[in-house]
PDB file of N, CA and C in Angstrom:
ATOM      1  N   UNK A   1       4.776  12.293  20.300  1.00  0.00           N
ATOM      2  CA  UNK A   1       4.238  11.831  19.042  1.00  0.00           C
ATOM      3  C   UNK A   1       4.288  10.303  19.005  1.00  0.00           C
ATOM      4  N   UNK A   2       3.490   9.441  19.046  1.00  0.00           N
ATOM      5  CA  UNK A   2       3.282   8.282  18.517  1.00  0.00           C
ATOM      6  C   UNK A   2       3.490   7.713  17.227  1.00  0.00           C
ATOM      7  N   UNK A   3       4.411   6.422  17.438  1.00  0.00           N
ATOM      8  CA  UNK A   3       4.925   6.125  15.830  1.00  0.00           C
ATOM      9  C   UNK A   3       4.251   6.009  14.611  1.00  0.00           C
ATOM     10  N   UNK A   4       4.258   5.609  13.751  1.00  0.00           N
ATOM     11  CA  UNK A   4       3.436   5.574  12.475  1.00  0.00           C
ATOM     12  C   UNK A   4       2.928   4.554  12.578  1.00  0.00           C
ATOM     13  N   UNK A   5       1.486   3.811  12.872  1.00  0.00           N
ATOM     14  CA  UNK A   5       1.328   2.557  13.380  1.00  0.00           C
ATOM     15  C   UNK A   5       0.936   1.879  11.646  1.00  0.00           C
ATOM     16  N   UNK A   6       1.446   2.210  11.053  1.00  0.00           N
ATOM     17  CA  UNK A   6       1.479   1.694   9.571  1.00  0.00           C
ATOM     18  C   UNK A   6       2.596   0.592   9.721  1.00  0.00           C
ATOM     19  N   UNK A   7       3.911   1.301   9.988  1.00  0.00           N
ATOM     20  CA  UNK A   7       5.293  -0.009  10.480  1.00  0.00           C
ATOM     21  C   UNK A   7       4.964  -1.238  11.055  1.00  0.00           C
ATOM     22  N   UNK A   8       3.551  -1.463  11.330  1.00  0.00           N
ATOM     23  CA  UNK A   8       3.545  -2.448  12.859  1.00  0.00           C
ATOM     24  C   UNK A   8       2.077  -2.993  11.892  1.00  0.00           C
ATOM     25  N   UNK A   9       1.657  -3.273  10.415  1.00  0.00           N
ATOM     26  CA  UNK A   9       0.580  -3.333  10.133  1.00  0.00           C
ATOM     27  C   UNK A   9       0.854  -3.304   8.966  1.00  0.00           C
ATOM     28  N   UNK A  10       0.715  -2.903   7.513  1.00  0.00           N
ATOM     29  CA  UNK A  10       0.867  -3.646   6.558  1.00  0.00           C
ATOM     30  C   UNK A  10      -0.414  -4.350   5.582  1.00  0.00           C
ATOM     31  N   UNK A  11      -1.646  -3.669   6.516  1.00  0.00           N
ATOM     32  CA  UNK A  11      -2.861  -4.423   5.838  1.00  0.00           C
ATOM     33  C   UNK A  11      -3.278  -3.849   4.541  1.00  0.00           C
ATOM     34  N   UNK A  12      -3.025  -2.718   3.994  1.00  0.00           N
ATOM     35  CA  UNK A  12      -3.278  -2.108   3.101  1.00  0.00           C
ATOM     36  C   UNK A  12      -2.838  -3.129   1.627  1.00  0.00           C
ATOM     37  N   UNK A  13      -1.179  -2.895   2.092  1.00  0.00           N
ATOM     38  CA  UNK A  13       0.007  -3.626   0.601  1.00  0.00           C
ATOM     39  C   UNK A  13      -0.870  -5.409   0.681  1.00  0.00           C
ATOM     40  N   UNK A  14      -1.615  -5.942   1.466  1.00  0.00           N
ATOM     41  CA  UNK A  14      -2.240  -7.105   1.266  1.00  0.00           C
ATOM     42  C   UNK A  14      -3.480  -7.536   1.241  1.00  0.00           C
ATOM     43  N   UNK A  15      -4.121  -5.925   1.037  1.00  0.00           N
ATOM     44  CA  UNK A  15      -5.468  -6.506   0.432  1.00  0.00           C
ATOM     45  C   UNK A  15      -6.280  -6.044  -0.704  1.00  0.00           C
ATOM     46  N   UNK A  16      -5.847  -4.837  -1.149  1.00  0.00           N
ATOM     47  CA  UNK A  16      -5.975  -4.612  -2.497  1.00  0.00           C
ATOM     48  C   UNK A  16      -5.087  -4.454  -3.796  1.00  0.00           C
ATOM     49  N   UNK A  17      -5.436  -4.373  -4.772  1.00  0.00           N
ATOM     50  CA  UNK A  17      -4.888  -4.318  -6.138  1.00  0.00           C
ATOM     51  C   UNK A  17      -4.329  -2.916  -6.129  1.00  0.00           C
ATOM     52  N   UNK A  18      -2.880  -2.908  -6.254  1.00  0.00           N
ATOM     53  CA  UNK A  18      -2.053  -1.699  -6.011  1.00  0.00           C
ATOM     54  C   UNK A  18      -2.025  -1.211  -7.308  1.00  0.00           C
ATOM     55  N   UNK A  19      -2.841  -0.543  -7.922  1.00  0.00           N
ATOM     56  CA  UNK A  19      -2.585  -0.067  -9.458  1.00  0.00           C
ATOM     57  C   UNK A  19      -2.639   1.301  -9.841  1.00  0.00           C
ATOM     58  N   UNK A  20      -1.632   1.801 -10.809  1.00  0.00           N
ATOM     59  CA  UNK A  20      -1.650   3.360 -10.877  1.00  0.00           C
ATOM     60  C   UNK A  20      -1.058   3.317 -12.477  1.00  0.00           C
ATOM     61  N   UNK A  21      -1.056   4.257 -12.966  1.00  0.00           N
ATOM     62  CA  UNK A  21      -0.705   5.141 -14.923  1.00  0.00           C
ATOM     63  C   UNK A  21       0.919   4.030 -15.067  1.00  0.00           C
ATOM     64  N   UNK A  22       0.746   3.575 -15.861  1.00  0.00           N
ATOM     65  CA  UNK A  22       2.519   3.372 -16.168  1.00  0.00           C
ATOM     66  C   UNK A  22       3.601   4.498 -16.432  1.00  0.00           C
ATOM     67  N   UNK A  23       2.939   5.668 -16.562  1.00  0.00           N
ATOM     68  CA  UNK A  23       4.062   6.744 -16.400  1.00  0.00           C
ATOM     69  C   UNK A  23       4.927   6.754 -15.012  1.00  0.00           C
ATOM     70  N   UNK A  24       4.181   6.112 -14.049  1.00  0.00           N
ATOM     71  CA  UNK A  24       4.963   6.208 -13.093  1.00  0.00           C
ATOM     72  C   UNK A  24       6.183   5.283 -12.499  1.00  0.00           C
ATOM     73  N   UNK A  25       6.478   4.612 -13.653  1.00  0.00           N
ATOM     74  CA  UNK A  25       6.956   3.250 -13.359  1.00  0.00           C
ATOM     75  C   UNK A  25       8.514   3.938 -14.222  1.00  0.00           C
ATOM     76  N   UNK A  26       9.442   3.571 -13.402  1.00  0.00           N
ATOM     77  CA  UNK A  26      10.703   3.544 -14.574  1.00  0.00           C
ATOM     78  C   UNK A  26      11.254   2.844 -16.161  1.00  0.00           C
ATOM     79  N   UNK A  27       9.955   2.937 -16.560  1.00  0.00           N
ATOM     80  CA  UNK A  27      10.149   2.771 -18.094  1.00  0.00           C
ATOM     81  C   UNK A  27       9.805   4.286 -18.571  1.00  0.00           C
ATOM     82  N   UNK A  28       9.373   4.678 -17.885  1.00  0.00           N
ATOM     83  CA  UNK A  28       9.259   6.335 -18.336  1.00  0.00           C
ATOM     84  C   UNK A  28       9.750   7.138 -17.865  1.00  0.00           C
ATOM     85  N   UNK A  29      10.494   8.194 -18.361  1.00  0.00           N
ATOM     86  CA  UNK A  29      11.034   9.442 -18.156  1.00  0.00           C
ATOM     87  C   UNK A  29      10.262   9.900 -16.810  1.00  0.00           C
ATOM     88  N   UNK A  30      11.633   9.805 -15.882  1.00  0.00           N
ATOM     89  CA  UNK A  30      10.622  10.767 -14.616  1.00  0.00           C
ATOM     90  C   UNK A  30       9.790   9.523 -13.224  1.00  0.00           C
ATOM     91  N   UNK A  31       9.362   8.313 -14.146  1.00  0.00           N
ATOM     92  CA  UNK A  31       9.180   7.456 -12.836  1.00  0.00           C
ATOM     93  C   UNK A  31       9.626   6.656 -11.912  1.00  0.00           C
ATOM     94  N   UNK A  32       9.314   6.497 -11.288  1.00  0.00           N
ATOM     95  CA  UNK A  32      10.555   5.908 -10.191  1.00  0.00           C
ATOM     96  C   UNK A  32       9.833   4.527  -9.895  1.00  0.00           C
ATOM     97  N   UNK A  33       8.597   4.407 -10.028  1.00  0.00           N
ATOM     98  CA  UNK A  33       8.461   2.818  -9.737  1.00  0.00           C
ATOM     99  C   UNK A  33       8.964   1.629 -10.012  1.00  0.00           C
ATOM    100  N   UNK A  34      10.055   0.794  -9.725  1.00  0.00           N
ATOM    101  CA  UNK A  34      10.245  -0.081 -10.709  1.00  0.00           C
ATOM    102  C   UNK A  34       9.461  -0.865 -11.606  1.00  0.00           C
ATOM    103  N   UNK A  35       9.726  -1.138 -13.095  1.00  0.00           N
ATOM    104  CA  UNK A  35       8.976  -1.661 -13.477  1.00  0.00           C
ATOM    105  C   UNK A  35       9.277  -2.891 -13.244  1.00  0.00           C
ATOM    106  N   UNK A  36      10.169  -3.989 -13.480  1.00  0.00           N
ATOM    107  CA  UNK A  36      10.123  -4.850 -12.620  1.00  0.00           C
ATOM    108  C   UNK A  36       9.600  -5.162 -12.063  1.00  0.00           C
ATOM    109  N   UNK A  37       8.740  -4.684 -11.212  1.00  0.00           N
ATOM    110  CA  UNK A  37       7.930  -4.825 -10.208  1.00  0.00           C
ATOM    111  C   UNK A  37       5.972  -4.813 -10.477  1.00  0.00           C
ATOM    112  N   UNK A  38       6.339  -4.429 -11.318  1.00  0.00           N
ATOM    113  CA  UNK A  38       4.533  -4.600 -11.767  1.00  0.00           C
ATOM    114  C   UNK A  38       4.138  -5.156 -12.971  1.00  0.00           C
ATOM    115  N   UNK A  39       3.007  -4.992 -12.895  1.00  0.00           N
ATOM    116  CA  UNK A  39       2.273  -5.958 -14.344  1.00  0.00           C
ATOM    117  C   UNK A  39       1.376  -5.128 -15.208  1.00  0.00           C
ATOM    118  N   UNK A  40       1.196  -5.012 -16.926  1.00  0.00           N
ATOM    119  CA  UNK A  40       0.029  -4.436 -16.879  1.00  0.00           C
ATOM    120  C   UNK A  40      -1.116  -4.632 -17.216  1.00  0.00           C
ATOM    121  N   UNK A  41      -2.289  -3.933 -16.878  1.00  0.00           N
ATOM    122  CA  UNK A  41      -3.497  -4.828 -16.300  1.00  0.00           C
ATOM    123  C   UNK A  41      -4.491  -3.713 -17.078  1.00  0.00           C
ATOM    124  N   UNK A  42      -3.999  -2.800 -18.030  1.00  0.00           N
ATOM    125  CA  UNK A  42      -4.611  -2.126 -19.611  1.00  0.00           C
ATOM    126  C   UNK A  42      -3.887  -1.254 -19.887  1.00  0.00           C
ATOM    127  N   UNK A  43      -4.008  -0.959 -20.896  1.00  0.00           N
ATOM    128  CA  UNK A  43      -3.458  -0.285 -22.166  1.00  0.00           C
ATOM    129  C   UNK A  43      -2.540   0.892 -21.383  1.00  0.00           C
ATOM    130  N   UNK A  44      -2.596   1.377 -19.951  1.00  0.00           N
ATOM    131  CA  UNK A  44      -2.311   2.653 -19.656  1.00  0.00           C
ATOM    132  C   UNK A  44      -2.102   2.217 -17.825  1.00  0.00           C
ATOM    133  N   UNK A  45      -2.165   1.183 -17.399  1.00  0.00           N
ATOM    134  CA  UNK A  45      -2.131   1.087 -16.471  1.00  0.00           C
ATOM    135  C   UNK A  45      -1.273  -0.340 -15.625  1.00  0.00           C
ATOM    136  N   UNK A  46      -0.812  -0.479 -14.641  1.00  0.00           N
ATOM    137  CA  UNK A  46      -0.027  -1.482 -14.310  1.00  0.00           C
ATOM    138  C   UNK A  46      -0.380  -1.590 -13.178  1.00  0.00           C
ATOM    139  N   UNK A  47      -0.184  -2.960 -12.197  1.00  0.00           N
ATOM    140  CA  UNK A  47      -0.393  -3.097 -10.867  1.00  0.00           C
ATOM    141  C   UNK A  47       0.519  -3.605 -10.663  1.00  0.00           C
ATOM    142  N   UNK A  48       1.243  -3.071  -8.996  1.00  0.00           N
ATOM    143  CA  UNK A  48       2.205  -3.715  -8.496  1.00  0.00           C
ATOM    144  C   UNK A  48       2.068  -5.400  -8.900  1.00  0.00           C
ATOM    145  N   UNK A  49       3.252  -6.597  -8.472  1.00  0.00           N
ATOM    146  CA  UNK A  49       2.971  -7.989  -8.730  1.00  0.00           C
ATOM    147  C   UNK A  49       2.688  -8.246  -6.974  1.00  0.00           C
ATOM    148  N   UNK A  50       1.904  -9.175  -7.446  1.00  0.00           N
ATOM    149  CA  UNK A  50       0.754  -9.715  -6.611  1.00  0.00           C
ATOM    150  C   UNK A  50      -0.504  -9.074  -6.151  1.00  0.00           C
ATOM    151  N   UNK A  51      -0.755  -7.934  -6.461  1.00  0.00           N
ATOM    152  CA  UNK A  51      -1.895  -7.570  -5.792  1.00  0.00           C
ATOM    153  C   UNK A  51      -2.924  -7.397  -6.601  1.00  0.00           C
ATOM    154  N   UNK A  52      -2.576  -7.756  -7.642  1.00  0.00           N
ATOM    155  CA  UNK A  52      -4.498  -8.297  -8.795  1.00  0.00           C
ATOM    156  C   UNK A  52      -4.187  -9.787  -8.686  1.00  0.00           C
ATOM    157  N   UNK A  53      -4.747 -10.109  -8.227  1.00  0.00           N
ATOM    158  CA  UNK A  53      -5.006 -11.644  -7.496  1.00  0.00           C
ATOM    159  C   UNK A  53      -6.203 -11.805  -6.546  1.00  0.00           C
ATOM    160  N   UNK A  54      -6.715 -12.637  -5.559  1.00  0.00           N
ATOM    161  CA  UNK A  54      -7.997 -12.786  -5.178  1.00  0.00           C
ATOM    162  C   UNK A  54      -7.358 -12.495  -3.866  1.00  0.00           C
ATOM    163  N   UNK A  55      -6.187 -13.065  -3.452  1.00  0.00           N
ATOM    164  CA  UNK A  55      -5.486 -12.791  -2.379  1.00  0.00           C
ATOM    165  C   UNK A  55      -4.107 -11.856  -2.497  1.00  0.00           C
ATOM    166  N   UNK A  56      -4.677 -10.674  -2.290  1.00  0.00           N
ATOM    167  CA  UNK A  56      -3.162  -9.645  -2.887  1.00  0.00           C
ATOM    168  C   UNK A  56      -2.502  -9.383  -1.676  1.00  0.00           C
ATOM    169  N   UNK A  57      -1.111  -9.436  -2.330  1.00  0.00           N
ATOM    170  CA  UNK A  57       0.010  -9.110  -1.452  1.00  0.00           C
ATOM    171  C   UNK A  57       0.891  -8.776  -2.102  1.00  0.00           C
ATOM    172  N   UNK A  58       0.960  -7.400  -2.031  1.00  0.00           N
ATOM    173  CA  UNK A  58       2.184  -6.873  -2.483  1.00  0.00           C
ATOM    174  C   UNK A  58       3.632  -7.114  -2.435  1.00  0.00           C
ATOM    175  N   UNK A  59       4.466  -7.429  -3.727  1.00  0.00           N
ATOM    176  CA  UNK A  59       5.826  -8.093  -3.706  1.00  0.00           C
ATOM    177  C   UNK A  59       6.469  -6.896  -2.584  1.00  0.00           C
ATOM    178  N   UNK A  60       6.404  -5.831  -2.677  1.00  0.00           N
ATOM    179  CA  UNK A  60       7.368  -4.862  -2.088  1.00  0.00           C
ATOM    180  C   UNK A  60       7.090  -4.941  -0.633  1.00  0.00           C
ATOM    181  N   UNK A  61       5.984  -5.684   0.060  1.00  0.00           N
ATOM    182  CA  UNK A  61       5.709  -5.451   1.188  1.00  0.00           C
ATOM    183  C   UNK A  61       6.999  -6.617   1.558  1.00  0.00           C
ATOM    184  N   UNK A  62       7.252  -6.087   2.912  1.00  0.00           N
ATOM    185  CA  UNK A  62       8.749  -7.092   3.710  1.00  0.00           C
ATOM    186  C   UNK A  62       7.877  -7.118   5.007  1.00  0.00           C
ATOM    187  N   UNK A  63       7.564  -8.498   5.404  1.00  0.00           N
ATOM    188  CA  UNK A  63       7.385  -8.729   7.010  1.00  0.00           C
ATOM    189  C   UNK A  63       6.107  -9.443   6.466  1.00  0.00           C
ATOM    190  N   UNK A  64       5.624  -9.573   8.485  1.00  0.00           N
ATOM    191  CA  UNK A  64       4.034 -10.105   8.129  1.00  0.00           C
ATOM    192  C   UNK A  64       3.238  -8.928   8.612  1.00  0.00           C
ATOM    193  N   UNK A  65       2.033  -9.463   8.115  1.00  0.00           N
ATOM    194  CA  UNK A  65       1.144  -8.097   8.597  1.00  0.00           C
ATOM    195  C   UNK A  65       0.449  -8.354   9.698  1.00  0.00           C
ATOM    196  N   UNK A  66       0.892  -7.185  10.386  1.00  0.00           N
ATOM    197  CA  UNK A  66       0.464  -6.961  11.518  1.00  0.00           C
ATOM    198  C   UNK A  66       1.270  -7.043  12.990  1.00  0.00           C
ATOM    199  N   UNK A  67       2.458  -7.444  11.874  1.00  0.00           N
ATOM    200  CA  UNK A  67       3.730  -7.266  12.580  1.00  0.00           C
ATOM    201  C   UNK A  67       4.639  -6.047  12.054  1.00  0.00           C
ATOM    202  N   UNK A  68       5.990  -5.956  12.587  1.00  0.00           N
ATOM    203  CA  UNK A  68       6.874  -5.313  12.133  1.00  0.00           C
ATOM    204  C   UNK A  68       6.889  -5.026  10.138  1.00  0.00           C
ATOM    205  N   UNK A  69       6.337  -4.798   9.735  1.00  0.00           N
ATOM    206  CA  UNK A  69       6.445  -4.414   8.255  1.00  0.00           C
ATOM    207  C   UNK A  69       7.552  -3.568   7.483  1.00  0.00           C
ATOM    208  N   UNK A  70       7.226  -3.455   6.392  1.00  0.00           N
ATOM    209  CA  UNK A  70       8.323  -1.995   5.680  1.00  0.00           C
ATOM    210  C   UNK A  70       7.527  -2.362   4.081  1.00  0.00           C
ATOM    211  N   UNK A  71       7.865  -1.299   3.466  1.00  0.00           N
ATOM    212  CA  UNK A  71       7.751  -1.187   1.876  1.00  0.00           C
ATOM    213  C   UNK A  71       9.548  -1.414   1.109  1.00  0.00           C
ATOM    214  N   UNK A  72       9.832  -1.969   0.636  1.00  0.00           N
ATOM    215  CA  UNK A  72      11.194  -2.251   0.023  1.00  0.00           C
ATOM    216  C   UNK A  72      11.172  -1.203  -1.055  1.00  0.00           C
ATOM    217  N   UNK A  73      10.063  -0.677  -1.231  1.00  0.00           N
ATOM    218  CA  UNK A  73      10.272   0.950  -2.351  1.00  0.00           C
ATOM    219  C   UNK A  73       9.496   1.782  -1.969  1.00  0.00           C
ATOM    220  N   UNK A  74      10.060   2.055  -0.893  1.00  0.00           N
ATOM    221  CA  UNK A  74       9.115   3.070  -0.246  1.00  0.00           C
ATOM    222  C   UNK A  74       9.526   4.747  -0.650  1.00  0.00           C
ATOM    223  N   UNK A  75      10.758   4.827  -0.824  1.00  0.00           N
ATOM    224  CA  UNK A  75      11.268   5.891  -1.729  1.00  0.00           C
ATOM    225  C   UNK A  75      10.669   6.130  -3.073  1.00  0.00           C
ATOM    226  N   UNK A  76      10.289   5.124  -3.418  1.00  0.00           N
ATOM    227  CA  UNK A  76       9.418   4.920  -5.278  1.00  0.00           C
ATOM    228  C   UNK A  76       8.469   4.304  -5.636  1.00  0.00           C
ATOM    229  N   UNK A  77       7.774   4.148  -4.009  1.00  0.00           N
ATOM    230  CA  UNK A  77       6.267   3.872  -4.206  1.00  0.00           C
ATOM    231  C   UNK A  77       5.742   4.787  -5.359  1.00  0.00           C
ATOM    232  N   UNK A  78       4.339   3.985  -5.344  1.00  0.00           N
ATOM    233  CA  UNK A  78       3.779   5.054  -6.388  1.00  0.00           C
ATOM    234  C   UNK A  78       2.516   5.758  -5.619  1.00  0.00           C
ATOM    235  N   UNK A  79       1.916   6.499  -6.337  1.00  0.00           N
ATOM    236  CA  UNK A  79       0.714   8.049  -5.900  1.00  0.00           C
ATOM    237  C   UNK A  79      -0.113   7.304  -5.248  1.00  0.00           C
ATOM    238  N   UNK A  80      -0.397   5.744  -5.583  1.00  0.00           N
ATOM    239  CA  UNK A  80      -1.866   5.092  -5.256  1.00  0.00           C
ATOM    240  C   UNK A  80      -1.312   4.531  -3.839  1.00  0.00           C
ATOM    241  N   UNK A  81      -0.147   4.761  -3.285  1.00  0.00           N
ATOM    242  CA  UNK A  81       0.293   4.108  -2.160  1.00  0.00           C
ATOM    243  C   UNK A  81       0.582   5.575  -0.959  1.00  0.00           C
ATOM    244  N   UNK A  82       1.140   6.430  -1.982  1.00  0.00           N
ATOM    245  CA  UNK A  82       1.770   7.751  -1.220  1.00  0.00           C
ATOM    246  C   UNK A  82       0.185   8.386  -0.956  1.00  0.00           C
ATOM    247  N   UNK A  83      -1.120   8.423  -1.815  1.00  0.00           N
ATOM    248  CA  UNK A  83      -2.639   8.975  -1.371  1.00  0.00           C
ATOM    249  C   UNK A  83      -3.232   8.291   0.001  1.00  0.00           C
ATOM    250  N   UNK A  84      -2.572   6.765   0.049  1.00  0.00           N
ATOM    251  CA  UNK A  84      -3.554   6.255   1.091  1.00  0.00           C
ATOM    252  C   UNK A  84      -2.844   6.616   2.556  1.00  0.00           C
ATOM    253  N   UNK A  85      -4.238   6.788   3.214  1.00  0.00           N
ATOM    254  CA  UNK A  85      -3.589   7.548   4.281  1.00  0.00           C
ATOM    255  C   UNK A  85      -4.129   6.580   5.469  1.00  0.00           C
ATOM    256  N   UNK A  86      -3.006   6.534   6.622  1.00  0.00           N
ATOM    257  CA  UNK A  86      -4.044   5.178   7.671  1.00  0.00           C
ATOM    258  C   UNK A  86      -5.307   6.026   8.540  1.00  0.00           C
ATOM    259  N   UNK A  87      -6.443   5.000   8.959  1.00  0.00           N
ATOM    260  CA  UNK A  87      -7.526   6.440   9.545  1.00  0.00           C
ATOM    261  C   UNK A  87      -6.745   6.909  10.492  1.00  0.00           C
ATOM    262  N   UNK A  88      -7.640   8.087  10.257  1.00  0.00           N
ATOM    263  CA  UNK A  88      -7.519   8.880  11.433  1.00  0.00           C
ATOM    264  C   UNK A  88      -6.327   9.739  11.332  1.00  0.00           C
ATOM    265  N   UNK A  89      -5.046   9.814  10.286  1.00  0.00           N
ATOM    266  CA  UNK A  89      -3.886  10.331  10.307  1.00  0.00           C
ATOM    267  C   UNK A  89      -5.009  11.537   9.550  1.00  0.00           C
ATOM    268  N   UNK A  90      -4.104  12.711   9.720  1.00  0.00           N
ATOM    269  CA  UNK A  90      -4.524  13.877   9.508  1.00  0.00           C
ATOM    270  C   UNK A  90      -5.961  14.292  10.524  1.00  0.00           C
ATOM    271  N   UNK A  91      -6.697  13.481  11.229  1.00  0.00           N
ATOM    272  CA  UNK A  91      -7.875  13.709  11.263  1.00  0.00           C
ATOM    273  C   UNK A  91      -8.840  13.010  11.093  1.00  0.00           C
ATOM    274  N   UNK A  92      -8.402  12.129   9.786  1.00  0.00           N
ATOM    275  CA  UNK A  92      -9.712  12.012   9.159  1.00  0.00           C
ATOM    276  C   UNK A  92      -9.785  10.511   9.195  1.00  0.00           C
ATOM    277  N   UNK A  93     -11.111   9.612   9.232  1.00  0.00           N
ATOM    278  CA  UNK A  93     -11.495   8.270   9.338  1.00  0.00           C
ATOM    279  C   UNK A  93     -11.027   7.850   8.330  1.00  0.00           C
ATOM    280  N   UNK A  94     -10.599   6.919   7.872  1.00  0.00           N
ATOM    281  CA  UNK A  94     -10.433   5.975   6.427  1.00  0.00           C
ATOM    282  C   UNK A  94     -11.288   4.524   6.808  1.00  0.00           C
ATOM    283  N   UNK A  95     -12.339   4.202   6.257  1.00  0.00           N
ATOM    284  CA  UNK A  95     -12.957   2.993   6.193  1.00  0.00           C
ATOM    285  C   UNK A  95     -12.231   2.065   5.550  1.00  0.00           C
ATOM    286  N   UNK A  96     -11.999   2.454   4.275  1.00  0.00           N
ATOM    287  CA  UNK A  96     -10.912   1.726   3.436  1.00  0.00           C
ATOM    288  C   UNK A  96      -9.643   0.910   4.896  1.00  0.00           C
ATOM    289  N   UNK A  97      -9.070   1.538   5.562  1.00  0.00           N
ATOM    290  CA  UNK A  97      -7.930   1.357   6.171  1.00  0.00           C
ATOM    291  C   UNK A  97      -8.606   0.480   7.158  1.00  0.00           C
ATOM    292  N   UNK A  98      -9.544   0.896   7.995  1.00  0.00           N
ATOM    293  CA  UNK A  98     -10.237  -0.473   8.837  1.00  0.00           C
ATOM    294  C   UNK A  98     -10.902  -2.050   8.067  1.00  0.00           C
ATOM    295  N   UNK A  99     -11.334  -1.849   7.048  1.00  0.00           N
ATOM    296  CA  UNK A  99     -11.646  -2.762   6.113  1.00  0.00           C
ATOM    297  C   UNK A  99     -10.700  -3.707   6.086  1.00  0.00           C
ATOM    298  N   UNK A 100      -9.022  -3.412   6.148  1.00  0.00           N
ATOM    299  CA  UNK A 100      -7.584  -3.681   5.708  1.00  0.00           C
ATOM    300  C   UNK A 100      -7.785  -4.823   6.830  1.00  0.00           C
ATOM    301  N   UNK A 101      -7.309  -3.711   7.548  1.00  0.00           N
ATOM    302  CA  UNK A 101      -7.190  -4.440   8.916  1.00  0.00           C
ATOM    303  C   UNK A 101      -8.481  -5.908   9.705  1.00  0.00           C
ATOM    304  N   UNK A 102      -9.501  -5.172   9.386  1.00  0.00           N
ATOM    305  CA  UNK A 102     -10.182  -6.387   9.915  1.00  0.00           C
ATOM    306  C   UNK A 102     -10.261  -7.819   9.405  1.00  0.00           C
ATOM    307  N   UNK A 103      -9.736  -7.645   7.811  1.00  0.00           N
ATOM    308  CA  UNK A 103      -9.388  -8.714   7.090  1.00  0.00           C
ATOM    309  C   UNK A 103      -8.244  -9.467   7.865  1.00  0.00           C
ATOM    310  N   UNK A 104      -7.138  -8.932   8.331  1.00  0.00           N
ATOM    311  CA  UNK A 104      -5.976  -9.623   9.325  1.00  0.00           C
ATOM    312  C   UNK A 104      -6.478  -9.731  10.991  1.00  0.00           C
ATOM    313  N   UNK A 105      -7.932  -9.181  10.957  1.00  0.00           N
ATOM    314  CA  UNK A 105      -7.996  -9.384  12.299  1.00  0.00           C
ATOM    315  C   UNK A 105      -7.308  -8.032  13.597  1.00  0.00           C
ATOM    316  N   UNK A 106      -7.219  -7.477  12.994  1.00  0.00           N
ATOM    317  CA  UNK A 106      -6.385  -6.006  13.832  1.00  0.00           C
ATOM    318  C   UNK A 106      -7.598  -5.291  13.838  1.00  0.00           C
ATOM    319  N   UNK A 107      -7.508  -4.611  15.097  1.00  0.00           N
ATOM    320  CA  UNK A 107      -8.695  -3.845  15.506  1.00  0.00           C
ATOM    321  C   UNK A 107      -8.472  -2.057  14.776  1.00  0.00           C
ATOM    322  N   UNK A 108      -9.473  -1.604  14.591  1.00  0.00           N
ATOM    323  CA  UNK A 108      -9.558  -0.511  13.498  1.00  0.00           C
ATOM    324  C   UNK A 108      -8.618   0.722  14.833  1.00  0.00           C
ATOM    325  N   UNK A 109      -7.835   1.778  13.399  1.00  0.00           N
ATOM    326  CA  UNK A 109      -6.874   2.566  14.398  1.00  0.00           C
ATOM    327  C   UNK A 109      -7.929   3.587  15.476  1.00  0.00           C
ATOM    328  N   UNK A 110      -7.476   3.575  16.409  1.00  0.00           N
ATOM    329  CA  UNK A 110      -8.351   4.986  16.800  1.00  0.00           C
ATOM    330  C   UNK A 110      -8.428   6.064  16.732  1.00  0.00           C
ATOM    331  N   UNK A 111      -9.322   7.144  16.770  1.00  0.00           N
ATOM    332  CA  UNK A 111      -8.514   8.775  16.773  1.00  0.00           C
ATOM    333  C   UNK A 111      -7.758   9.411  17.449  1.00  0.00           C
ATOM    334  N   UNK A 112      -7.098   8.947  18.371  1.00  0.00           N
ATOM    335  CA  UNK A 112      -6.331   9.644  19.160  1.00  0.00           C
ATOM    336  C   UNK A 112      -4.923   8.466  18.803  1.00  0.00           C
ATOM    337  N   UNK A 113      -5.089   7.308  17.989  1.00  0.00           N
ATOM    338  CA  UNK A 113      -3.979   6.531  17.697  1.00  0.00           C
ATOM    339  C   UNK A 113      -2.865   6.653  16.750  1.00  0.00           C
ATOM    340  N   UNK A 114      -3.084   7.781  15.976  1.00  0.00           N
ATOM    341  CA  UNK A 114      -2.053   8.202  14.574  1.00  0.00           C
ATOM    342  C   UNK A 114      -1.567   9.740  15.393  1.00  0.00           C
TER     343      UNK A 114
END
């Protein structure tokens, strides 16, 4: 089995706006996101800090991208982080996930690479 080449990459947490329900954030019963950690961006919704910006980078991301990475709440990420999947894991292509990457310059994963 080949490692999770997500650890070694990181393009995702730095190029879009990480935003999901504020129920999921620990101001509410049941969420685990810190709130601390995000902003909100309407009436019902919050984005991690830094990633509604023109250049997003997620506070929770640790490392550089495209190097050695990690999530610092990766236990309490939230749904919009735990849904994205890198291509090709399970099977299936993610454009979204090559998009990531070509922004840092990393060549898109292959199918036989997850």
């Amino acid at each position: 089995m080949k490692p999770n080449p997500c650890i070694e990459c990181g393009a995702c947490c730095a190029s879009f706006r990480v935003s999901f329900y504020w129920g999921e954030t620990d101001a509410a019963p049941g969420g685990l996101v810190p709130a601390r950690l995000t902003q909100p961006i309407a009436p019902h919704h919050v984005a991690m800090l830094g990633t509604d910006q023109a250049q997003p980078h997620c506070i929770a991301l640790q490392g550089t991208v495209g190097q050695p990475v990690s999530c610092t709440i990766y236990a309490l990420r939230s749904s919009t982080c735990r849904e994205f999947t890198a291509s090709w894991e399970h099977g299936e292509h993610n454009p979204v996930c090559d998009r990531a990457r070509a922004k840092y310059g990393l060549p898109p994963l292959p199918p036989s690479g997850v």
